[in-house]
Protein backbone atom coordinates (compact mmCIF):
# COMPACT_ATOMS: atom_id res chain seq x y z
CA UNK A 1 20.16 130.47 167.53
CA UNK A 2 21.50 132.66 169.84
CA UNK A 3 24.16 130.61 171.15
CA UNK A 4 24.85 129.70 167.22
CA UNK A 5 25.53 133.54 166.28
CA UNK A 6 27.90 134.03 169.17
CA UNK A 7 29.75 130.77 167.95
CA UNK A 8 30.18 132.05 164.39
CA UNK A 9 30.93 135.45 165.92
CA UNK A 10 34.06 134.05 167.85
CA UNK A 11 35.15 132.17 165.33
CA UNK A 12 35.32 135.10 162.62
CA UNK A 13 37.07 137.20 165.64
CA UNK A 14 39.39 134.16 166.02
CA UNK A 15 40.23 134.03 161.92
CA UNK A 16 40.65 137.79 161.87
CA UNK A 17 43.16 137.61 164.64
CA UNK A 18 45.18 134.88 162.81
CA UNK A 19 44.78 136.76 159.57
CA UNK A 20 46.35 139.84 160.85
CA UNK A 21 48.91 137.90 162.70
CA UNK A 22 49.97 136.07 159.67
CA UNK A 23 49.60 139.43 157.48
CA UNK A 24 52.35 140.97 159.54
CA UNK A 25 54.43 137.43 159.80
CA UNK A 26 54.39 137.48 155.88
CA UNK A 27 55.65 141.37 156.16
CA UNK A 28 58.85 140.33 158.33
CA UNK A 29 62.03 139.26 157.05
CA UNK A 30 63.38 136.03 157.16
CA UNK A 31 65.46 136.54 160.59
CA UNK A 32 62.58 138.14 162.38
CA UNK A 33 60.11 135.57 161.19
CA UNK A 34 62.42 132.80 162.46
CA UNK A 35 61.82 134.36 166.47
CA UNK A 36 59.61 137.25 167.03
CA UNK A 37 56.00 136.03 166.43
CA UNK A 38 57.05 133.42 168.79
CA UNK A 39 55.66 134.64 172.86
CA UNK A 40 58.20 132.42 174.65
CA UNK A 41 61.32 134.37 173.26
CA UNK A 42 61.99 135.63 176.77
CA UNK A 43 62.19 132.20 178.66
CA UNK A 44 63.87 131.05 175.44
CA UNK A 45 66.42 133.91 174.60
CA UNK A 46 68.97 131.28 172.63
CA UNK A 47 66.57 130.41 170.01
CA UNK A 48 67.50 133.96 168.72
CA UNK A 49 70.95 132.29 167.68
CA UNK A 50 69.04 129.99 165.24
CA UNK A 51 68.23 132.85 163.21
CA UNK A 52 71.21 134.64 161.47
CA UNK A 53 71.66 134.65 157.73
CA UNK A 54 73.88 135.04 155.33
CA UNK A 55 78.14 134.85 156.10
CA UNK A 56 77.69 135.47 159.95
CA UNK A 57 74.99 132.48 159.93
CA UNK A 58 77.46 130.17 161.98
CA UNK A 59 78.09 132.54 165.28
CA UNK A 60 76.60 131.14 168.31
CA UNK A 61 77.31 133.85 170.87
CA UNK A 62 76.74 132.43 174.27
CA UNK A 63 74.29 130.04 172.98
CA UNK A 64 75.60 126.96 174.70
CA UNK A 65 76.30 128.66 177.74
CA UNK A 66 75.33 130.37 181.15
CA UNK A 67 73.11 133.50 181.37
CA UNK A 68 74.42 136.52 182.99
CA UNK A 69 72.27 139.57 184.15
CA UNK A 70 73.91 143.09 183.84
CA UNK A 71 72.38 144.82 186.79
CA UNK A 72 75.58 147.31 187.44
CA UNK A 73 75.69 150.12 184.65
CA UNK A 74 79.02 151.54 185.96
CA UNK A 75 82.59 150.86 184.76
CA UNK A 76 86.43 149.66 185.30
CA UNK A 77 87.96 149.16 182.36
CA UNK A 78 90.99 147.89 184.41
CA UNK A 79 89.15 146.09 187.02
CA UNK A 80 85.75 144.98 186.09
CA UNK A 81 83.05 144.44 189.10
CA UNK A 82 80.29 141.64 189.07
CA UNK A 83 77.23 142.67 187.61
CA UNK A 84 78.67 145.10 185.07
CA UNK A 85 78.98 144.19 181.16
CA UNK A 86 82.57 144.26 181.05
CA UNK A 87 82.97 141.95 183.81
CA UNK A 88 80.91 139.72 181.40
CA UNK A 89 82.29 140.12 178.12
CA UNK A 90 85.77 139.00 179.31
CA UNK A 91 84.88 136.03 180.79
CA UNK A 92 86.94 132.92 179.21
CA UNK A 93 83.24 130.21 179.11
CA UNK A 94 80.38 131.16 176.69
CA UNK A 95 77.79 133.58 178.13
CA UNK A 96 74.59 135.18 177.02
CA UNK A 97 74.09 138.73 178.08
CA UNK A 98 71.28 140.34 179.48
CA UNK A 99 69.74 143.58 181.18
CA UNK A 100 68.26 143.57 184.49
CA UNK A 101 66.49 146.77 183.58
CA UNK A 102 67.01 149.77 181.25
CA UNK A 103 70.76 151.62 181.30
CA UNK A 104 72.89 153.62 179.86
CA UNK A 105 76.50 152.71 179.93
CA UNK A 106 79.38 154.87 179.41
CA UNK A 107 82.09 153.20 179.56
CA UNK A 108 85.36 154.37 180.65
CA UNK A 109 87.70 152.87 177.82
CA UNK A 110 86.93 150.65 175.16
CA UNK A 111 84.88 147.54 175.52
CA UNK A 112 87.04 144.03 174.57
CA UNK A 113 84.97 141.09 173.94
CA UNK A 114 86.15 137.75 174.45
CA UNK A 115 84.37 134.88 172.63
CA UNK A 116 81.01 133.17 172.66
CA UNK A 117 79.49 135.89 173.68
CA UNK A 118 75.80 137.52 172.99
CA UNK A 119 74.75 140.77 174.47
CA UNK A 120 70.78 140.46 174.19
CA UNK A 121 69.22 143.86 175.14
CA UNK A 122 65.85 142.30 174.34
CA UNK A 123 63.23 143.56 177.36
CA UNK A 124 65.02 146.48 177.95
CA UNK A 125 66.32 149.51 176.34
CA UNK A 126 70.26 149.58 176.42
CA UNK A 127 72.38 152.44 175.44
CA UNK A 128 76.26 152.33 175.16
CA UNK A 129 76.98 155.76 174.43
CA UNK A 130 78.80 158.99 175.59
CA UNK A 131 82.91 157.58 175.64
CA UNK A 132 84.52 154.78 173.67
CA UNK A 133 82.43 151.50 172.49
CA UNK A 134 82.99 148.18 171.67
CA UNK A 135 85.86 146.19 170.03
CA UNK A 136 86.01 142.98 168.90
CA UNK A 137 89.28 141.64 168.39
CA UNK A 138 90.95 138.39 167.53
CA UNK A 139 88.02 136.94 168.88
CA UNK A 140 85.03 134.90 167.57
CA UNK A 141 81.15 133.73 168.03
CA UNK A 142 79.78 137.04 169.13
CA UNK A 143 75.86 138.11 168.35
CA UNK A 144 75.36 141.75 169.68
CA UNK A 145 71.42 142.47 169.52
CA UNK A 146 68.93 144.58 170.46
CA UNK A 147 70.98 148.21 171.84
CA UNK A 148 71.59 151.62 170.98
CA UNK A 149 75.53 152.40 170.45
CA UNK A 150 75.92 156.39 169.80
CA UNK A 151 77.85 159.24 170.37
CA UNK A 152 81.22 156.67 170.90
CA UNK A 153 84.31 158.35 171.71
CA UNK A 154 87.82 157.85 171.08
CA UNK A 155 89.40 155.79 174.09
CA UNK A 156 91.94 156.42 175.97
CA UNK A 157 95.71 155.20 176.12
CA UNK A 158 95.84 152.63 179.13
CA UNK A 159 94.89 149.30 180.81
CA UNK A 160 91.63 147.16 179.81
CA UNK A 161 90.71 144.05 180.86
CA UNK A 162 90.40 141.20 177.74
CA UNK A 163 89.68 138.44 179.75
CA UNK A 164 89.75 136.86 183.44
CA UNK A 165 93.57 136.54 182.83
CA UNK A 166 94.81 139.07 180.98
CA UNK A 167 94.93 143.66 181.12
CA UNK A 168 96.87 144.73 178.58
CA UNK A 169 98.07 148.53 177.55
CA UNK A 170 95.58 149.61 175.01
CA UNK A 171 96.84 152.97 172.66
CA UNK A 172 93.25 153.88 172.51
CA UNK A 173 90.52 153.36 169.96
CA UNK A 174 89.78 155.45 167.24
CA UNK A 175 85.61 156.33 168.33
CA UNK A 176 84.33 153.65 166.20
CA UNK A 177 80.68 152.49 167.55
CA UNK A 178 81.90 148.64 166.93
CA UNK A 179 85.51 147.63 165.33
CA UNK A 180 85.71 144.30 163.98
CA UNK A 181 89.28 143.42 164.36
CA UNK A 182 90.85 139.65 162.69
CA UNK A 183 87.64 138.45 164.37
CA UNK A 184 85.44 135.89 162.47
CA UNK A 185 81.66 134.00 162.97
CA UNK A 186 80.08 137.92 164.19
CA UNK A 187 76.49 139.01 163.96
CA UNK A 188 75.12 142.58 164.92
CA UNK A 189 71.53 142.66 164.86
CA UNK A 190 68.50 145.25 165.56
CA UNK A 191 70.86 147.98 166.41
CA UNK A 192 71.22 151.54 167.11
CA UNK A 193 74.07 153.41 165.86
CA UNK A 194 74.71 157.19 165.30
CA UNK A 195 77.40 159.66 165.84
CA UNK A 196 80.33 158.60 166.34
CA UNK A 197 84.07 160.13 166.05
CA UNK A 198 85.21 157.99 163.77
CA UNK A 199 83.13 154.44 162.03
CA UNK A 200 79.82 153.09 163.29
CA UNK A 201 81.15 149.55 161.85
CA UNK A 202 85.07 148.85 160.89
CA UNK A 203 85.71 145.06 159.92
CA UNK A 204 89.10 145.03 159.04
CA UNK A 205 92.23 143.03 159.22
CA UNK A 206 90.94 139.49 158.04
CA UNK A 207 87.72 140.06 160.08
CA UNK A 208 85.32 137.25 158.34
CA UNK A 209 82.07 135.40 158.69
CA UNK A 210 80.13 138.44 159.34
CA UNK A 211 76.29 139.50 159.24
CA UNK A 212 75.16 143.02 159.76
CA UNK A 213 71.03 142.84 160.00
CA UNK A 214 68.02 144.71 161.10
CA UNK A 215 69.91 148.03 162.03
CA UNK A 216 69.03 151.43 161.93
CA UNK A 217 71.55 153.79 161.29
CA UNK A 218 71.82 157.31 161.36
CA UNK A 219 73.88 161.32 161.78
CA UNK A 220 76.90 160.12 160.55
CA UNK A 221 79.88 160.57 157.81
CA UNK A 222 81.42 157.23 157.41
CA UNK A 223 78.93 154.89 158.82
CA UNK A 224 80.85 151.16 157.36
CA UNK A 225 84.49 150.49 156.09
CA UNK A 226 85.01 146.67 154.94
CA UNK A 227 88.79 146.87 154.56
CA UNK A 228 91.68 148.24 156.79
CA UNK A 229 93.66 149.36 153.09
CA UNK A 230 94.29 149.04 150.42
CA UNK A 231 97.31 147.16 150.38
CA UNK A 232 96.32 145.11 153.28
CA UNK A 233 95.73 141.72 151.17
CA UNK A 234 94.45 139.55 154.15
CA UNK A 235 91.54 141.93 153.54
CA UNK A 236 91.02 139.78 150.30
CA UNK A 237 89.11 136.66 152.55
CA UNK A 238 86.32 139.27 153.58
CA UNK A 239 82.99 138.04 153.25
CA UNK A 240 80.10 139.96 154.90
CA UNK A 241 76.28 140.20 154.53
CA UNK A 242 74.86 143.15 155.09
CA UNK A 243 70.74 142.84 155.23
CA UNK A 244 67.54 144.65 156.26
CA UNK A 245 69.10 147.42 157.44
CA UNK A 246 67.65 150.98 157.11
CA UNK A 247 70.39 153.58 156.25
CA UNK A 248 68.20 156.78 157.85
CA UNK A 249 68.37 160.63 157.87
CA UNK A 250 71.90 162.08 157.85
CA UNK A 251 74.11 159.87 156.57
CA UNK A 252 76.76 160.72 153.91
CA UNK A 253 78.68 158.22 152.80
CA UNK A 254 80.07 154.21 153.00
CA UNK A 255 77.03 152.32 153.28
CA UNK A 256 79.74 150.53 153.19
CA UNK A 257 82.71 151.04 151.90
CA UNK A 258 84.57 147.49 150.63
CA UNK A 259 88.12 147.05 149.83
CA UNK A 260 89.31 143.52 148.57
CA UNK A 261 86.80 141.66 150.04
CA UNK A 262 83.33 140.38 149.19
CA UNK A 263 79.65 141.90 150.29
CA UNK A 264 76.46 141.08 149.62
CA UNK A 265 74.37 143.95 149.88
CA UNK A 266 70.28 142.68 150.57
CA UNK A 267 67.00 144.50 151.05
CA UNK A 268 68.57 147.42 152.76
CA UNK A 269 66.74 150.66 153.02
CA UNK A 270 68.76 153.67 151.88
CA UNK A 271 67.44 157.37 153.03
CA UNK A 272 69.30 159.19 150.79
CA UNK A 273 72.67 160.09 151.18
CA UNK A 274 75.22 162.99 151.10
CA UNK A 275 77.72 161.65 148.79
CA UNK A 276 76.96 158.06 147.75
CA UNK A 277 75.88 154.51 149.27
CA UNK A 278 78.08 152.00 148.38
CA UNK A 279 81.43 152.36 147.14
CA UNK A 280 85.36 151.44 147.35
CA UNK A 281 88.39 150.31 146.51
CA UNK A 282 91.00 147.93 145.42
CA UNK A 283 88.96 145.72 143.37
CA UNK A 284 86.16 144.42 145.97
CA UNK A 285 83.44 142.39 144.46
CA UNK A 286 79.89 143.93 145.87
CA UNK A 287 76.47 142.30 144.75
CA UNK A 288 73.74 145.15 145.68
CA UNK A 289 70.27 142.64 145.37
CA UNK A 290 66.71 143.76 146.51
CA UNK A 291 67.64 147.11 147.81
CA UNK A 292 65.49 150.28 147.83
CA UNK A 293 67.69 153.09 147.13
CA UNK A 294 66.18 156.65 147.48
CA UNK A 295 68.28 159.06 145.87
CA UNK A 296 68.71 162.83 147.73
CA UNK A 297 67.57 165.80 145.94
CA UNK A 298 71.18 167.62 144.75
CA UNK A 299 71.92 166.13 140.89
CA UNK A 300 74.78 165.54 141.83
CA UNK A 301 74.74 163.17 144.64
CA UNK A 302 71.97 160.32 142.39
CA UNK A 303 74.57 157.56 141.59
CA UNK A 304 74.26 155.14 144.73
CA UNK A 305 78.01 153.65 143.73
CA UNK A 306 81.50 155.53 143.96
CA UNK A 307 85.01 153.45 143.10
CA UNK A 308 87.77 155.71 144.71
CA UNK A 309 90.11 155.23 141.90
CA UNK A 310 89.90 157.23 138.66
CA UNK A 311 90.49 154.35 136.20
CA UNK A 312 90.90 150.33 136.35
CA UNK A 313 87.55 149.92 137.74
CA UNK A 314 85.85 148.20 134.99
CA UNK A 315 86.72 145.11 135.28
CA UNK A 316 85.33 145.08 139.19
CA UNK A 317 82.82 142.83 139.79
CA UNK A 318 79.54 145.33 140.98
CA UNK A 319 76.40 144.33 139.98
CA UNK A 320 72.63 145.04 140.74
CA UNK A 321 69.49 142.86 140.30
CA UNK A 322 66.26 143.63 141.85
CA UNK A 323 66.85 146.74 143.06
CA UNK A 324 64.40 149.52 143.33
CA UNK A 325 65.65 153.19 142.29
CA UNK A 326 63.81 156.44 144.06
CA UNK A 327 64.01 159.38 143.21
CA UNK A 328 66.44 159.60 140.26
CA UNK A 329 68.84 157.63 141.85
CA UNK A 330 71.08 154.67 139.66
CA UNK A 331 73.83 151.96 140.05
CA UNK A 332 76.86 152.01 137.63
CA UNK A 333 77.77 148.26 137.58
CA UNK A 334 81.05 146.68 136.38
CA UNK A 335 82.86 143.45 135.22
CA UNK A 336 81.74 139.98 134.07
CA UNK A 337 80.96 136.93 135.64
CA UNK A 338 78.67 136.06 138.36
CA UNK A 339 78.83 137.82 141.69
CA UNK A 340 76.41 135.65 143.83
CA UNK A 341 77.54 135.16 146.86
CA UNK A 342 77.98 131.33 146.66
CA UNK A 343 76.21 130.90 150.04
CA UNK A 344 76.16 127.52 151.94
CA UNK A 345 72.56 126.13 152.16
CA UNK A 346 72.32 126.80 155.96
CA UNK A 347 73.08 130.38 155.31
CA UNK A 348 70.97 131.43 151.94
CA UNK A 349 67.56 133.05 152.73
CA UNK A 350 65.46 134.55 150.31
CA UNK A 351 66.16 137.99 148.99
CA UNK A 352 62.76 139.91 147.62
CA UNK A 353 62.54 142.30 145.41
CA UNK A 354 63.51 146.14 146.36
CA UNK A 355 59.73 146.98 146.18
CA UNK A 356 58.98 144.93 149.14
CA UNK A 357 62.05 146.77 151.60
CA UNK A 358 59.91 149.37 153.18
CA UNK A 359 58.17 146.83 154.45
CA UNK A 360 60.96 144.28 155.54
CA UNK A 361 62.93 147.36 157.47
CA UNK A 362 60.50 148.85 158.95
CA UNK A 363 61.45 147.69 162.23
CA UNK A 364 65.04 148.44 162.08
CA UNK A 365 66.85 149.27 165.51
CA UNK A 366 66.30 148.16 168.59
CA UNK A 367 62.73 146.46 169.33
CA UNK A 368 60.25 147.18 172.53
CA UNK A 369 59.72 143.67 173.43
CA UNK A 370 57.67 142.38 176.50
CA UNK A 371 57.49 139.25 177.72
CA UNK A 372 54.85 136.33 177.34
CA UNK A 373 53.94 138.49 173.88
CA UNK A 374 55.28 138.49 170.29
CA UNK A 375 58.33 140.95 170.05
């Protein structure tokens, strides 16, 4: 009888277990669910690429190649050692990134990625902060996950390193955290970013293909511009996802900002804001689905959406469905037509209702992983 007891008591331990495991697998989105319940993610880091959604679903990063272990956090932007992160970001072959321990890198000028790359800070807790970040230009395949990128600086007029090949003259960067430049198949995921001088995200000039995911973002202005100008029509092929995200304390404005271009805007979690959450310009066609918008106290600042034109804006396509308004706070929506963002069936993923976001975002930002464990 004895032995009987302890067998049903085990087993209701066991079902327990697996209830509360699956209770928090039903709470996570549809990127995390794909990789983090699984305990093997650290021997098998490039299942991770599997994962992205929406427009950036096709990047690889350095799926299909070699590992390479940062274990160096100083740098030459003109002459990159071994064992540093620029030395492996310009490399010509596919390589995924990783962290020998915990850093913080400041980097000396602005960090060029070449293609087929993934920096992973999974394990460790990575922080690119303190001068100029990270560009990504005429590049593609790149999956940046799992790091803190704050207080970015403008760079500096000089030489940087692109590749094994190649230092060119760089005029300096403006002090965006990361600036998507003509650069197509990118996804940023579970990231940091805060304070910078100018953008935490540009994508401009063509830039394409593009997922922004799982990041926490916070103490800035102008935290996203989609769209260099507004006369720059190669800005018209723009398509970006921008999902799960929490939009924290402090931020102000362009959450994002879209010119031309197409966004789909997905169970994000908005903080408030100072002056609005999603706006722009030059007839940009924005589809805000799912999102929980909590609007700030001053009556003046409740409308999430701003077009920065005074007229002609009514015929934009802007619409909402599913959304959840906090707070007082409302979308003005525009035009006719569907806005749907026509996805392929390898990247659609479910979008839930705004009353489930808290719950999907709340582990935006970088995640405390450990291996042989669920992340």
């Amino acid at each position: 009888m004895a032995s009987l007891s302890l067998t049903t008591l085990t087993l209701a331990l066991l079902f327990s277990s697996f209830s509360s495991v699956q209770s928090a697998n039903n709470n996570m989105n549809p990127i995390d669910s794909c990789w983090r319940p699984k305990s093997n993610w650290a021997s098998n880091r490039r299942a991770l690429a599997d994962c992205a959604v929406g427009f950036g679903t096709n990047a690889v990063g350095g799926k299909f190649g070699a590992t390479y272990v940062v274990t160096d956090p100083s740098d030459n932007p003109s002459k990159p050692k071994p064992g540093t992160l620029r030395y492996g970001v310009i490399q010509s072959k596919p390589l995924w990134i990783v962290f020998a321990r915990s850093m913080v890198i400041k980097l000396g000028n602005e960090l060029m990625l070449n293609s087929y790359k993934t920096i992973d800070g999974r394990g460790a807790k990575v922080e690119i902060a303190y001068g100029p970040c990270i560009t990504i230009q005429h590049v593609s395949h790149v999956i940046i996950h799992g790091i803190s990128i704050h207080d970015c600086k403008p760079g500096n007029s000089g030489l940087v390193q692109d590749s094994p090949s190649h230092v060119g003259h760089r005029r300096g960067s403006d002090g965006d955290a990361i600036d998507i430049f003509d650069s197509s198949d990118i996804w940023i995921d579970h990231c940091y970013l805060a304070r910078s001088a100018d953008g935490l995200i540009d994508v401009i000039h063509g830039s394409t293909g593009i997922t922004i995911s799982n990041n926490f973002f916070t103490n800035h202005d102008k935290v996203m511009l989609f769209g260099h100008d507004d006369n720059n029509l190669e800005d018209k092929k723009i398509k970006i996802t921008v999902a799960f995200n929490r939009f924290g304390p402090g931020l102000i404005q362009r959450m994002p900002r879209v010119r031309l271009g197409y966004t789909h805007v997905a169970n994000n979690r908005y903080d408030q804001w100072g002056m609005y959450a999603i706006g722009g310009s030059a007839n940009p066609t924005i589809f805000s689905e799912g999102n929980y918008f909590m609007a700030p106290k001053r009556a003046d600042a409740k409308q999430v959406t701003k077009r920065e034109v005074k007229s002609g804006w009514t015929k934009w396509k802007w619409r909402s469905s599913r959304d959840r308004f906090v707070n007082g706070a409302y979308f003005v929506p525009s035009g006719y037509g569907t806005s749907a963002p026509a996805y392929t069936k390898a990247q659609s993923f479910k979008v839930a209702d705004g009353s489930m976001v808290p719950a999907l975002t709340s582990n935006a930002g970088p995640l405390s992983c450990a291996p042989y464990t669920s992340c």
